[in-house]
C-alpha atoms as a PDB file:
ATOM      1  CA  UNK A   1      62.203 -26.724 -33.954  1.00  0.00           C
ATOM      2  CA  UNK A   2      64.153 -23.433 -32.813  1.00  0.00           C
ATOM      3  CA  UNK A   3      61.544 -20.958 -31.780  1.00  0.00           C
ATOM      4  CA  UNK A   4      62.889 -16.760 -31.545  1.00  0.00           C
ATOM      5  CA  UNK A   5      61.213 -14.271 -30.059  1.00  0.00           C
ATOM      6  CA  UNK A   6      61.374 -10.621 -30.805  1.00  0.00           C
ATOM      7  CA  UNK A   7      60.049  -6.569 -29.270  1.00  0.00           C
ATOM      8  CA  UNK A   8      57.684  -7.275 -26.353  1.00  0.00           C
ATOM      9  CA  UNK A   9      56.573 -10.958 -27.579  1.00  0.00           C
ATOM     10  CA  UNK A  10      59.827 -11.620 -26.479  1.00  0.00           C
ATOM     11  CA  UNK A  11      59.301  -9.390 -23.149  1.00  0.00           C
ATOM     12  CA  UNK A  12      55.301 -10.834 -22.482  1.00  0.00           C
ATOM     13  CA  UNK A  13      56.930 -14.220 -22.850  1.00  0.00           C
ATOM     14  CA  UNK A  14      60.222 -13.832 -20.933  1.00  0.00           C
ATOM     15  CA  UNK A  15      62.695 -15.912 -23.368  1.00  0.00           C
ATOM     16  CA  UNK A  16      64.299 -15.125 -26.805  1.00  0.00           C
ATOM     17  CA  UNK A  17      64.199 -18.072 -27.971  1.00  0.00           C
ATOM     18  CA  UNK A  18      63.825 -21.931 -27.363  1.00  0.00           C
ATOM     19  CA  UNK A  19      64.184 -25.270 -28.946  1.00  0.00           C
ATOM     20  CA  UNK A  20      60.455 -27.564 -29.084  1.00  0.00           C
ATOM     21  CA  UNK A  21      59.023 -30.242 -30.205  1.00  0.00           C
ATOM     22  CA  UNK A  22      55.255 -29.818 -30.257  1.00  0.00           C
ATOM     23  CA  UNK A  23      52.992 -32.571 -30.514  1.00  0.00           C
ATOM     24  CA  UNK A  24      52.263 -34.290 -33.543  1.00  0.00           C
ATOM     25  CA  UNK A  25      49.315 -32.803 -34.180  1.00  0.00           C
ATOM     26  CA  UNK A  26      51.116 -29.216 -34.604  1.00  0.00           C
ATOM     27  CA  UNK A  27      51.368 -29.087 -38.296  1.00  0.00           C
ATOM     28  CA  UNK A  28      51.363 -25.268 -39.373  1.00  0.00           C
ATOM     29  CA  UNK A  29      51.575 -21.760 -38.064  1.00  0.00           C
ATOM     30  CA  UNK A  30      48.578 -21.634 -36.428  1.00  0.00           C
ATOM     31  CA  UNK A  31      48.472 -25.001 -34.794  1.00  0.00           C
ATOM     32  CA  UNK A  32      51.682 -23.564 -33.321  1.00  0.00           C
ATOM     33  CA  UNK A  33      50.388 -20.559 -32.004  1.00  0.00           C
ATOM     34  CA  UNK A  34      47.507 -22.549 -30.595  1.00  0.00           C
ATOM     35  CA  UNK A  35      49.800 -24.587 -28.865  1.00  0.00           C
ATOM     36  CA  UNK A  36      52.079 -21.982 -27.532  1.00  0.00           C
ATOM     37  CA  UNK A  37      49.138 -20.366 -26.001  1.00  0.00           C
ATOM     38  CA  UNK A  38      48.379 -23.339 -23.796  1.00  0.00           C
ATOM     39  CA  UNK A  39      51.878 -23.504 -22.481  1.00  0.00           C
ATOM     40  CA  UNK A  40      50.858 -20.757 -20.018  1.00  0.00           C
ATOM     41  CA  UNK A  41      49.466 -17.225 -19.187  1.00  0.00           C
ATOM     42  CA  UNK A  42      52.407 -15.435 -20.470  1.00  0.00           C
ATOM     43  CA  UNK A  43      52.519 -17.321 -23.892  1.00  0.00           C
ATOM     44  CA  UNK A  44      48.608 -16.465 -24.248  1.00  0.00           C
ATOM     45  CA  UNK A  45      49.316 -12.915 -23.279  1.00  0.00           C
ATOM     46  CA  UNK A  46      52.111 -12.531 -26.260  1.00  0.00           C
ATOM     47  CA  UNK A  47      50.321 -14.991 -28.627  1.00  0.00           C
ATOM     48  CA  UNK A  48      46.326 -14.773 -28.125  1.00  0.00           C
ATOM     49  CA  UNK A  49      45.240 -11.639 -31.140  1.00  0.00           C
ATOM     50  CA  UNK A  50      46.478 -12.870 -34.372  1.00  0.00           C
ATOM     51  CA  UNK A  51      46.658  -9.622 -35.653  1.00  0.00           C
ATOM     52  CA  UNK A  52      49.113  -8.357 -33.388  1.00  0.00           C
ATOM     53  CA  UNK A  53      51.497 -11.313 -33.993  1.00  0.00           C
ATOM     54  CA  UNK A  54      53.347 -12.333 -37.370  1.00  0.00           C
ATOM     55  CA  UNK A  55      55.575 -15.054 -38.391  1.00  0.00           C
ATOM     56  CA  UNK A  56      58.426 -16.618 -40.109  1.00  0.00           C
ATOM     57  CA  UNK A  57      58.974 -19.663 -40.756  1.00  0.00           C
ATOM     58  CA  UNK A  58      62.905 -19.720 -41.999  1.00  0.00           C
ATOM     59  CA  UNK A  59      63.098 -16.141 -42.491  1.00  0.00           C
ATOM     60  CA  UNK A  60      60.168 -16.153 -45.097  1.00  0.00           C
ATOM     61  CA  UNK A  61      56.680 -14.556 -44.130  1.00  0.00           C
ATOM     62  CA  UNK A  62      54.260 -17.348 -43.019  1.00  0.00           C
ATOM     63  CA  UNK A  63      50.452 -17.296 -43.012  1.00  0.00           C
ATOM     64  CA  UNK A  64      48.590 -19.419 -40.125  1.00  0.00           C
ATOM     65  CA  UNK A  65      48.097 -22.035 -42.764  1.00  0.00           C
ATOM     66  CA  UNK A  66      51.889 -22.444 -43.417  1.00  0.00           C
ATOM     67  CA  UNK A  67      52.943 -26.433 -42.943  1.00  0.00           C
ATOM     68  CA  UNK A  68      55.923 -26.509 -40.586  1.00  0.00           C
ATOM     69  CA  UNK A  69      58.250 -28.877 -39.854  1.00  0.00           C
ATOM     70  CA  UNK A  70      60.539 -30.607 -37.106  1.00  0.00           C
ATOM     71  CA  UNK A  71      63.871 -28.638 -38.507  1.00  0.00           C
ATOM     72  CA  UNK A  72      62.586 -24.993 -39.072  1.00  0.00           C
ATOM     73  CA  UNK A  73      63.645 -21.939 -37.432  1.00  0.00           C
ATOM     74  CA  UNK A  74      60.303 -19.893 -36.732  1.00  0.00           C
ATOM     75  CA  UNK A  75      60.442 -16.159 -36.102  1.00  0.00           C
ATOM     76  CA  UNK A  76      57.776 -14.350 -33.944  1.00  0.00           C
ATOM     77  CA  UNK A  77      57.235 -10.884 -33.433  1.00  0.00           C
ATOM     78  CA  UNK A  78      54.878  -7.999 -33.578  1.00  0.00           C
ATOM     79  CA  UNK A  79      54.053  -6.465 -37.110  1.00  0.00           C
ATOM     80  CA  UNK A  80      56.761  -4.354 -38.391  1.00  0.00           C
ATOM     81  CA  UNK A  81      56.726  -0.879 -39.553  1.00  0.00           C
ATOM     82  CA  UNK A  82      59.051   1.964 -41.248  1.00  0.00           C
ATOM     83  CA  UNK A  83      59.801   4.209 -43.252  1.00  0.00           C
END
């Protein structure tokens, strides 16, 4: 699974992006998140509020109940504004 990082998740976190393979167990967005937390203090930092953090799951908005798999690309990054 190819993980990118974007804005300061990628700065709290210190990579833009990575290649994983969670455990089995990790089966959508939020089991994700939950795992990425416990990978250290600087992925709990990024990842801990839910509200500040959105997601893609192969460039398509993903809610925490999203089902992932092995071969998706999954965005991360702080909620996006404009105008």
């Amino acid at each position: 699974m190819k993980l990118l990082y974007f804005a300061w998740v990628r700065a709290k976190i210190g990579l833009a992006e990575e290649n994983v393979e969670p455990p089995s167990g990790v089966t959508t967005v939020g089991d994700l998140l939950d795992w990425l937390c416990s990978r250290g203090p600087n992925f709990a930092a990024a990842l801990s509020n839910r509200q500040l953090v959105k997601v893609a799951v192969n460039q398509e908005y993903a809610a925490l109940d999203w089902a992932i798999k092995p071969s998706d690309e999954i965005a991360v990054f702080p909620p996006v504004t404009g105008g």
